[in-house]
Protein backbone atom coordinates (compact mmCIF):
# COMPACT_ATOMS: atom_id res chain seq x y z
CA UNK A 1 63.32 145.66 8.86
CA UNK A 2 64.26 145.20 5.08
CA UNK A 3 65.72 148.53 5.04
CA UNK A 4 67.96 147.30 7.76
CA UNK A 5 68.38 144.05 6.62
CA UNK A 6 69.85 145.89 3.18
CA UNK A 7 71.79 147.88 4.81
CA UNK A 8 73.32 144.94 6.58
CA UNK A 9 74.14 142.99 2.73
CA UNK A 10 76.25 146.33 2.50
CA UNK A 11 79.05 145.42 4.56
CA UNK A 12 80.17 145.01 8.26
CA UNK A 13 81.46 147.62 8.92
CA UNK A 14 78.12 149.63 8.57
CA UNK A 15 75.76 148.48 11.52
CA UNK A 16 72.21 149.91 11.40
CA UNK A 17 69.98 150.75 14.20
CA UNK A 18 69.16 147.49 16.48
CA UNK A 19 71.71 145.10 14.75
CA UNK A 20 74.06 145.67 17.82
CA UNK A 21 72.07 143.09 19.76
CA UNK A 22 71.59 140.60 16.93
CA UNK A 23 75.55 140.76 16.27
CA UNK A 24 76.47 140.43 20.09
CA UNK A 25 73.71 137.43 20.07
CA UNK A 26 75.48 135.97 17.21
CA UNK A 27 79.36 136.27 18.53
CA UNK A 28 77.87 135.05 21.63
CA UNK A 29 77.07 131.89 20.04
CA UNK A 30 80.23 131.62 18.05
CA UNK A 31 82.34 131.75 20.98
CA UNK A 32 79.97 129.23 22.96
CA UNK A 33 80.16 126.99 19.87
CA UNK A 34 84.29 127.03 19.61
CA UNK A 35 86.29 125.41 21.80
CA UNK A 36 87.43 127.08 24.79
């Protein structure tokens, strides 16, 4: 997890293993919280 979670800091382009989810998750909320 902190390996990933470093790996992460690096930039956003690089994505490890499993962040997919957490970045869909987070987009998801994004776009809920803007106005449509």
């Amino acid at each position: 997890m902190v390996a990933s979670n470093q790996v992460h800091a690096i930039g956003p382009d690089i994505w490890p293993f499993g962040s997919t989810r957490s970045m869909l998750r987070l987009l998801d909320r994004v776009e809920s919280a803007l106005p449509a």
